[in-house]
Protein backbone atom coordinates (compact mmCIF):
# COMPACT_ATOMS: atom_id res chain seq x y z
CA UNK A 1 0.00 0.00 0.00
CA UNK A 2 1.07 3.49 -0.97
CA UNK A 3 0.21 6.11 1.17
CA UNK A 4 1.01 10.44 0.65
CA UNK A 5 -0.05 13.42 3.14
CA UNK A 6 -2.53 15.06 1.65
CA UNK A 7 -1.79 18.42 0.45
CA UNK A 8 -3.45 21.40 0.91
CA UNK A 9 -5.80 23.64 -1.65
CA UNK A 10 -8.15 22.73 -4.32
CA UNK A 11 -9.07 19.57 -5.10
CA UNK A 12 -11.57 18.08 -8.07
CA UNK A 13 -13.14 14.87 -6.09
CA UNK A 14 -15.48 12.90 -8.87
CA UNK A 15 -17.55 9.71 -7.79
CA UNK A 16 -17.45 6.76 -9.88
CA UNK A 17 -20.05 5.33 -7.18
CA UNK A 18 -21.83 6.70 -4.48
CA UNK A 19 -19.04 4.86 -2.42
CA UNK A 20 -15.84 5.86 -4.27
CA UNK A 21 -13.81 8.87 -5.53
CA UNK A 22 -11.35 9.74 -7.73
CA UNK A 23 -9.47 12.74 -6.75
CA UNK A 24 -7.34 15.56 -8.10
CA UNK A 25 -5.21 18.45 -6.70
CA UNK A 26 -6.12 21.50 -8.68
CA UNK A 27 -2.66 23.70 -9.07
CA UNK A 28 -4.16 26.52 -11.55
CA UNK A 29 -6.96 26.78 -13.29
CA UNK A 30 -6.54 27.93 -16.70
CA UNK A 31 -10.03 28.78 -17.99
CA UNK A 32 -13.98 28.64 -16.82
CA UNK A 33 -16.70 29.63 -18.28
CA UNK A 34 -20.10 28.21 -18.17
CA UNK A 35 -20.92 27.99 -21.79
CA UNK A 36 -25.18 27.16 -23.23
CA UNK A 37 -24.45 23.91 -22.55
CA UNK A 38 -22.18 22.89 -19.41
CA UNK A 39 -19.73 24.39 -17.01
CA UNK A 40 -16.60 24.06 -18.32
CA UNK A 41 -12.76 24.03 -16.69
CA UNK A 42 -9.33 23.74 -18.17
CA UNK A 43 -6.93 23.26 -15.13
CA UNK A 44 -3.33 22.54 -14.59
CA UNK A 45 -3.50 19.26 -11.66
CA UNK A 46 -0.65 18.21 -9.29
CA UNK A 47 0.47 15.61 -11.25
CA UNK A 48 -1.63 14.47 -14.44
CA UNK A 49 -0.51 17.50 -16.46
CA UNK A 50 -3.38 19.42 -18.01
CA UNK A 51 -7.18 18.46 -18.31
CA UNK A 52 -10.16 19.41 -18.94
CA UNK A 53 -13.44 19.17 -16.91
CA UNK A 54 -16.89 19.86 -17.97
CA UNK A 55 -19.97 19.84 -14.99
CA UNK A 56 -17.23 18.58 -12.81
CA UNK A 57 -16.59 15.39 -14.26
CA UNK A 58 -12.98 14.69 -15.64
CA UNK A 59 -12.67 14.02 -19.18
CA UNK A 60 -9.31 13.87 -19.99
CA UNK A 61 -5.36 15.02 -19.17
CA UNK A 62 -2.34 15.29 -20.95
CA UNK A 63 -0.77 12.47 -18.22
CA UNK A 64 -2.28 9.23 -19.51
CA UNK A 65 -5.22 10.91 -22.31
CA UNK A 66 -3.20 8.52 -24.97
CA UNK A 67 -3.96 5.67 -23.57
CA UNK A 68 -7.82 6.58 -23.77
CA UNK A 69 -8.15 7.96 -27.21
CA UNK A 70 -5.35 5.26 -28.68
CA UNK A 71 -7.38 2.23 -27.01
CA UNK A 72 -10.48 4.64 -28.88
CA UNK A 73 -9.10 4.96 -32.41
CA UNK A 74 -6.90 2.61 -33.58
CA UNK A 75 -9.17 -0.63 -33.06
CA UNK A 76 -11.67 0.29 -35.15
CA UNK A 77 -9.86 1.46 -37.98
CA UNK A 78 -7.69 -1.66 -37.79
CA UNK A 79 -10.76 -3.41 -37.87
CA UNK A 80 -11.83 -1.94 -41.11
CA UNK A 81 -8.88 -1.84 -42.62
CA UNK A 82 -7.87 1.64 -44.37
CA UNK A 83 -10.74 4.09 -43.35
CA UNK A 84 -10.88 7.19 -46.00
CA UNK A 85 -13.18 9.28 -44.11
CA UNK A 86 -14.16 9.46 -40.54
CA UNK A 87 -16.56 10.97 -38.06
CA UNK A 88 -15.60 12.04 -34.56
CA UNK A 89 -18.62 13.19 -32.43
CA UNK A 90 -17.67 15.03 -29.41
CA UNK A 91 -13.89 14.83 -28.71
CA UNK A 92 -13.53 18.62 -28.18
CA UNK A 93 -10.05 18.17 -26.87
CA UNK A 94 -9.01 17.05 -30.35
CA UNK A 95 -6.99 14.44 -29.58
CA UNK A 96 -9.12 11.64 -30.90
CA UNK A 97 -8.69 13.79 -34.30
CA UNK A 98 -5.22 13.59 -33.78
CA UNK A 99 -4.69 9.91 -33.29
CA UNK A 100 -7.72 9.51 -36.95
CA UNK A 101 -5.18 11.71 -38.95
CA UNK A 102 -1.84 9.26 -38.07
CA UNK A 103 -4.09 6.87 -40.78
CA UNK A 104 -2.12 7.60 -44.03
CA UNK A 105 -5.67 6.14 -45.43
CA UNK A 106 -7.75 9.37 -44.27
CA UNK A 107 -8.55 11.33 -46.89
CA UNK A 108 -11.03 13.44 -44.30
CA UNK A 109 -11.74 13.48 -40.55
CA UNK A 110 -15.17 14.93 -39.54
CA UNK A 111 -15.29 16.09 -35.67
CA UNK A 112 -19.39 17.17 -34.34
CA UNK A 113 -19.49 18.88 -31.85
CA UNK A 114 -21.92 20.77 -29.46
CA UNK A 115 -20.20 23.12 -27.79
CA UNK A 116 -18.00 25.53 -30.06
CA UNK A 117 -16.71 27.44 -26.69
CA UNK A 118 -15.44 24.45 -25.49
CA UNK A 119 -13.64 23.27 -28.89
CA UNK A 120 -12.65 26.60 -29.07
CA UNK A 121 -10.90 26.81 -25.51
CA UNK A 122 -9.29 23.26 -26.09
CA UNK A 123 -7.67 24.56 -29.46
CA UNK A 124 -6.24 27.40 -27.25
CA UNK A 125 -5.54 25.75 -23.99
CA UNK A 126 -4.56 22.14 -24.96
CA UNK A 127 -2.11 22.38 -27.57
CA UNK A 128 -0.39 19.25 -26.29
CA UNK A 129 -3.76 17.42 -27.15
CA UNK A 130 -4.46 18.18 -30.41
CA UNK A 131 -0.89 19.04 -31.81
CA UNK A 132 -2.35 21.01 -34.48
CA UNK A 133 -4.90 18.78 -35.63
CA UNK A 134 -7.25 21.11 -36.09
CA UNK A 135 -5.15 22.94 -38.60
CA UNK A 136 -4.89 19.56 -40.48
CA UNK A 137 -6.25 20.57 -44.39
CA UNK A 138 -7.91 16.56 -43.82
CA UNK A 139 -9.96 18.02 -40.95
CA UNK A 140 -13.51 19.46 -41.06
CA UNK A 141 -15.04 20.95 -37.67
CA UNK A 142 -18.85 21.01 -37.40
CA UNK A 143 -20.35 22.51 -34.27
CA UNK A 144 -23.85 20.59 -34.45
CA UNK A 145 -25.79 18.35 -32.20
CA UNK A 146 -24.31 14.77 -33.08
CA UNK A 147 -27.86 12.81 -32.78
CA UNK A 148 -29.06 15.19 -35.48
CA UNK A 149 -25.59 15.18 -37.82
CA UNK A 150 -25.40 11.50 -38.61
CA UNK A 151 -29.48 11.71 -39.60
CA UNK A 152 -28.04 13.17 -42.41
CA UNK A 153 -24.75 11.29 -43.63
CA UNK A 154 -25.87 7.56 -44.61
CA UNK A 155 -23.05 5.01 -45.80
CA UNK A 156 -20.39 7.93 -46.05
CA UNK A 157 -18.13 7.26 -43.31
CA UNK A 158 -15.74 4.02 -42.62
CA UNK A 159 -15.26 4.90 -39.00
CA UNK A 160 -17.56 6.65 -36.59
CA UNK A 161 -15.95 7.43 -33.54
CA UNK A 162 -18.66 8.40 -30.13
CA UNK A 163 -16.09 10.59 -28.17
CA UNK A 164 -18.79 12.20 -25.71
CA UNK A 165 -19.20 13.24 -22.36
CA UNK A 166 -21.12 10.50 -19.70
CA UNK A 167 -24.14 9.64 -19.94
CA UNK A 168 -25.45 11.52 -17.01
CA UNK A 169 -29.27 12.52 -16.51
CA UNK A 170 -30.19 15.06 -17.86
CA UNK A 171 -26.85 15.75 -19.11
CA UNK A 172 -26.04 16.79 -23.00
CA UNK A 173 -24.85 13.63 -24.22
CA UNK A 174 -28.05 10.95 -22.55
CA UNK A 175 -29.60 10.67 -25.86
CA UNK A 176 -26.17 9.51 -27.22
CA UNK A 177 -25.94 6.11 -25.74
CA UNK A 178 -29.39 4.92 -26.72
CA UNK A 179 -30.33 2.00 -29.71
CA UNK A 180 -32.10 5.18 -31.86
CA UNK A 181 -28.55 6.57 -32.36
CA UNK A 182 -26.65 3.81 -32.57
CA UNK A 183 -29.31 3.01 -35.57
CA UNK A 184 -28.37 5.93 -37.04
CA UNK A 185 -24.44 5.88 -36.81
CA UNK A 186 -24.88 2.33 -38.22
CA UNK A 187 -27.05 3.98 -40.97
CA UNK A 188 -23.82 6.66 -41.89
CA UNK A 189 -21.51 3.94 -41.92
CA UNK A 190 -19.86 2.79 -45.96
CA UNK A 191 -20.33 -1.24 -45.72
CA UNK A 192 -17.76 -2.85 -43.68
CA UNK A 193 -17.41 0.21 -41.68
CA UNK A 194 -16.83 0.33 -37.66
CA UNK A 195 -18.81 1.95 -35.12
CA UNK A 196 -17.38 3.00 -32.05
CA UNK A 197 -17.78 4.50 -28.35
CA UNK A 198 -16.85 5.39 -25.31
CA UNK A 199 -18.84 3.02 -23.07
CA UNK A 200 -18.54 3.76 -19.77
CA UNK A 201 -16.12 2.38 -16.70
CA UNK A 202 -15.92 -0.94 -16.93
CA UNK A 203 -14.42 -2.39 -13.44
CA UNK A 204 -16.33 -4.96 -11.90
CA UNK A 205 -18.39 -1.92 -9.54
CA UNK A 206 -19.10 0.17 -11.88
CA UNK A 207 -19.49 -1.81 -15.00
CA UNK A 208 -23.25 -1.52 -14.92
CA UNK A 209 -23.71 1.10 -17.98
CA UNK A 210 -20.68 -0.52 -19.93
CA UNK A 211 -22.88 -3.99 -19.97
CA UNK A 212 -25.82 -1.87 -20.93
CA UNK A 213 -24.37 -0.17 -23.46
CA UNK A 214 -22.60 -3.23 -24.98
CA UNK A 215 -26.00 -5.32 -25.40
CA UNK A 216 -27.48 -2.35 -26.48
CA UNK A 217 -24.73 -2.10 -29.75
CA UNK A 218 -25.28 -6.00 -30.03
CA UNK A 219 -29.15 -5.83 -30.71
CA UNK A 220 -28.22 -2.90 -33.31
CA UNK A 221 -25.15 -4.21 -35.39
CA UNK A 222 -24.71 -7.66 -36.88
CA UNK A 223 -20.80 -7.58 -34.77
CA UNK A 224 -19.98 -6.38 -31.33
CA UNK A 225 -16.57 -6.50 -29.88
CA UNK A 226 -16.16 -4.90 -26.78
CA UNK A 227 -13.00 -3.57 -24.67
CA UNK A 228 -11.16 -2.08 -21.33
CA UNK A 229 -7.92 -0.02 -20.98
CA UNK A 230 -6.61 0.84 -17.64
CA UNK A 231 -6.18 4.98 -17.57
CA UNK A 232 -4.66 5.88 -14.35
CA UNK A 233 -6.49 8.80 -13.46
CA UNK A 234 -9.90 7.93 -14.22
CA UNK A 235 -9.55 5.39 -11.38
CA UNK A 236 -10.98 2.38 -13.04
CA UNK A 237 -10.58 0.71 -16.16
CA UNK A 238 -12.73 2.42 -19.26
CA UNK A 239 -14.48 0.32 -21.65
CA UNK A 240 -15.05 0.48 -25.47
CA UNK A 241 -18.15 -0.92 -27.54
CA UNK A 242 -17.48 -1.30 -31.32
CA UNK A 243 -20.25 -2.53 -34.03
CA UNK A 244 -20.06 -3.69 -37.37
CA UNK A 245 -21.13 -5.50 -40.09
CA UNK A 246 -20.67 -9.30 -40.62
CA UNK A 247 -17.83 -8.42 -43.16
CA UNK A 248 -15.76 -7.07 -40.27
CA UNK A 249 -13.99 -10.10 -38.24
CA UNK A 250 -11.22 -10.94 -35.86
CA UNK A 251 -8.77 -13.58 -36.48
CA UNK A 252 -6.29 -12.87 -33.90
CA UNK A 253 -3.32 -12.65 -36.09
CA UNK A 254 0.17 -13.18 -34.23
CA UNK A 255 1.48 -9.17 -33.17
CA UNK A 256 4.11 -9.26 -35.13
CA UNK A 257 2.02 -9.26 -38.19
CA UNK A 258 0.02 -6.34 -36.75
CA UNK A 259 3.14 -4.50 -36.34
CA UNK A 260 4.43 -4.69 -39.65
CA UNK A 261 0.71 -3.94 -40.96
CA UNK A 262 0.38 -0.83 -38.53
CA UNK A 263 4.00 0.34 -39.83
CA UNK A 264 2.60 0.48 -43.40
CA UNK A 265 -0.30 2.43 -42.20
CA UNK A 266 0.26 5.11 -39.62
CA UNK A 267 2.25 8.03 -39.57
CA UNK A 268 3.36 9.12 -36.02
CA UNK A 269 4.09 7.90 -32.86
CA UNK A 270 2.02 5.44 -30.70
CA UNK A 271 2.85 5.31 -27.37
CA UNK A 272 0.05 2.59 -25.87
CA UNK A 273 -0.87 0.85 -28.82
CA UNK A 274 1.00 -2.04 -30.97
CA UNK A 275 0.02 -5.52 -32.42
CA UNK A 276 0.34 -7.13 -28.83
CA UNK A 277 -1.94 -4.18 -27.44
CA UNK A 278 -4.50 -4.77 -29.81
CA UNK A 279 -4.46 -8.53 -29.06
CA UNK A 280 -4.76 -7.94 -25.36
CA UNK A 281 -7.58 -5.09 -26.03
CA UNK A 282 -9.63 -8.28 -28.12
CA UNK A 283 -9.38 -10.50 -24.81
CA UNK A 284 -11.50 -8.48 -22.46
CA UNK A 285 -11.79 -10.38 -18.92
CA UNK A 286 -14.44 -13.01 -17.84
CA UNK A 287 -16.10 -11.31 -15.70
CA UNK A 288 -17.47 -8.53 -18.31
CA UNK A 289 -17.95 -10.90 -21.17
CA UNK A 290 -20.38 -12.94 -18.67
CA UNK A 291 -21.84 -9.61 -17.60
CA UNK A 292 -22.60 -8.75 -21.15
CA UNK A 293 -24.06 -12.22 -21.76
CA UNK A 294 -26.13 -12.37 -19.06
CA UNK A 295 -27.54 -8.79 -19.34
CA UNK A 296 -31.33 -8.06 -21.26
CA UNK A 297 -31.59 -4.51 -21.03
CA UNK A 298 -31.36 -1.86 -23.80
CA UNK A 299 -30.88 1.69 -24.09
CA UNK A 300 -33.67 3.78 -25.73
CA UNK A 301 -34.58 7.31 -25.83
CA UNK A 302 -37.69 5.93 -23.77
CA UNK A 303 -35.00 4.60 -21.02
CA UNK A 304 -32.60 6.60 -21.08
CA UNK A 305 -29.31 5.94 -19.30
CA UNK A 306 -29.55 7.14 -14.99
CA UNK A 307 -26.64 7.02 -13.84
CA UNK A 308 -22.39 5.97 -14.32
């Protein structure tokens, strides 16, 4: 066991049950504003680097925030193969546009999102993040509600990427996680695309809404593959839902083979993910894959996710 003092001064405390916390020590905080939508913070923490917050929940920091949005990415386009054009919703930080453009494949990366203050103060505030994605001639920023975007853009994307905030009642994002969208991102996808999402913490207390979400994907798409990564400062492990057609399939190829595949088609570093990565990322544990196969319930817009 590890134990510290605690310090002194502000501190960001976030409950990932009504039991636990994950806390922060706030140093500086860089920017706040409460925007139409949400409350937002950029802050400078003790020792996770820079993040940003929006209605007090942590969403991401320049610590560990490529673990997340590699374990987000990469997967799914691997799964499909070479992905011309994809479609971030959310992801305001711009790092999940980042990791799309390493695809030498991309010919154009889409990012929807809500809340043009906050893309706007994570172009300014989170350089490290985006590393000039936005600037990227591939990229194309639309500041729309997601759930109404994709309505609009069947079969023209070979990865959609769901980079939103929780799920949280009566929060912006609810109507995100429910089988109506995920019907329509299935609807914008090219045939053998990949659907993606951020789905929730998936430890064994608080995997309830990661199980959820995953059988709600599987009654939607004709594939479901489902996975965790451990990012320290979210406290738990976070879990991944992808859906696809039947086309798309996993035959657990040996990593060096990935490697020499993943050489040919990324440009740029990768710190978190490689051929052995994406191996582990396609064994999630027993515990969740019983979880999922046990569990009945599905997300709708008439039952709406309550609660992380």
């Amino acid at each position: 066991m590890h134990s510290h003092a605690p310090t002194s001064g502000l501190w960001l405390t976030e409950f990932n049950t009504p039991h636990d916390a994950c806390c922060h020590r706030i140093i500086e905080v860089l920017h706040q504003h409460k925007t139409r939508f949400q409350e937002m913070m950029i802050v400078r923490s003790g020792t996770c680097g820079k993040a940003l917050v929006l209605d007090g929940c942590w969403q991401s920091c320049s610590g560990d925030e490529f673990i997340y949005h590699e374990a987000l990415v990469h997967p799914p386009c691997l799964l499909q193969g070479g992905p011309e054009k994809i479609l971030i919703l959310g992801g305001g930080e711009g790092a999940a546009l980042r990791e799309a453009l390493k695809w030498r494949s991309v010919q154009q990366a889409v990012m929807v999102d809500l809340d043009k203050e906050v893309v706007d103060a994570c172009r300014r505030y989170l350089p490290e993040m985006h590393q000039g994605a936005f600037e990227d001639p591939r990229t194309r920023v639309v500041i729309a509600d997601a759930f109404d975007y994709v309505e609009t853009a069947i079969g023209q994307f070979d990865v959609i990427i769901s980079d939103l905030t929780d799920p949280l009642e009566n929060g912006p994002s609810a109507k995100l996680f429910t089988r109506e969208y995920f019907e329509k991102c299935q609807r914008a996808l090219a045939p053998g695309g990949c659907f993606v999402l951020q789905a929730g913490l998936a430890g064994p207390i608080e995997m309830g809404i990661h199980v959820r979400l995953a059988r709600t994907v599987a009654a939607v798409f004709e594939r479901m593959f489902h996975w965790t990564a451990h990012v320290p400062s979210w406290g738990s492990p976070m879990g991944f839902v992808c859906g696809a057609d039947h086309s798309v399939g996993w035959t657990d190829p040996d990593p060096r083979t990935l490697d020499h595949q993943l050489t040919r088609v990324i440009n740029g570093p990768l710190r978190f993910f490689d051929g052995r990565a994406m191996r582990a990322l396609m064994h999630p544990p027993k515990y969740l894959r019983d979880a999922i196969a046990a569990e009945t319930h599905i997300y709708s817009l008439d039952a709406l996710p309550r609660s992380i």
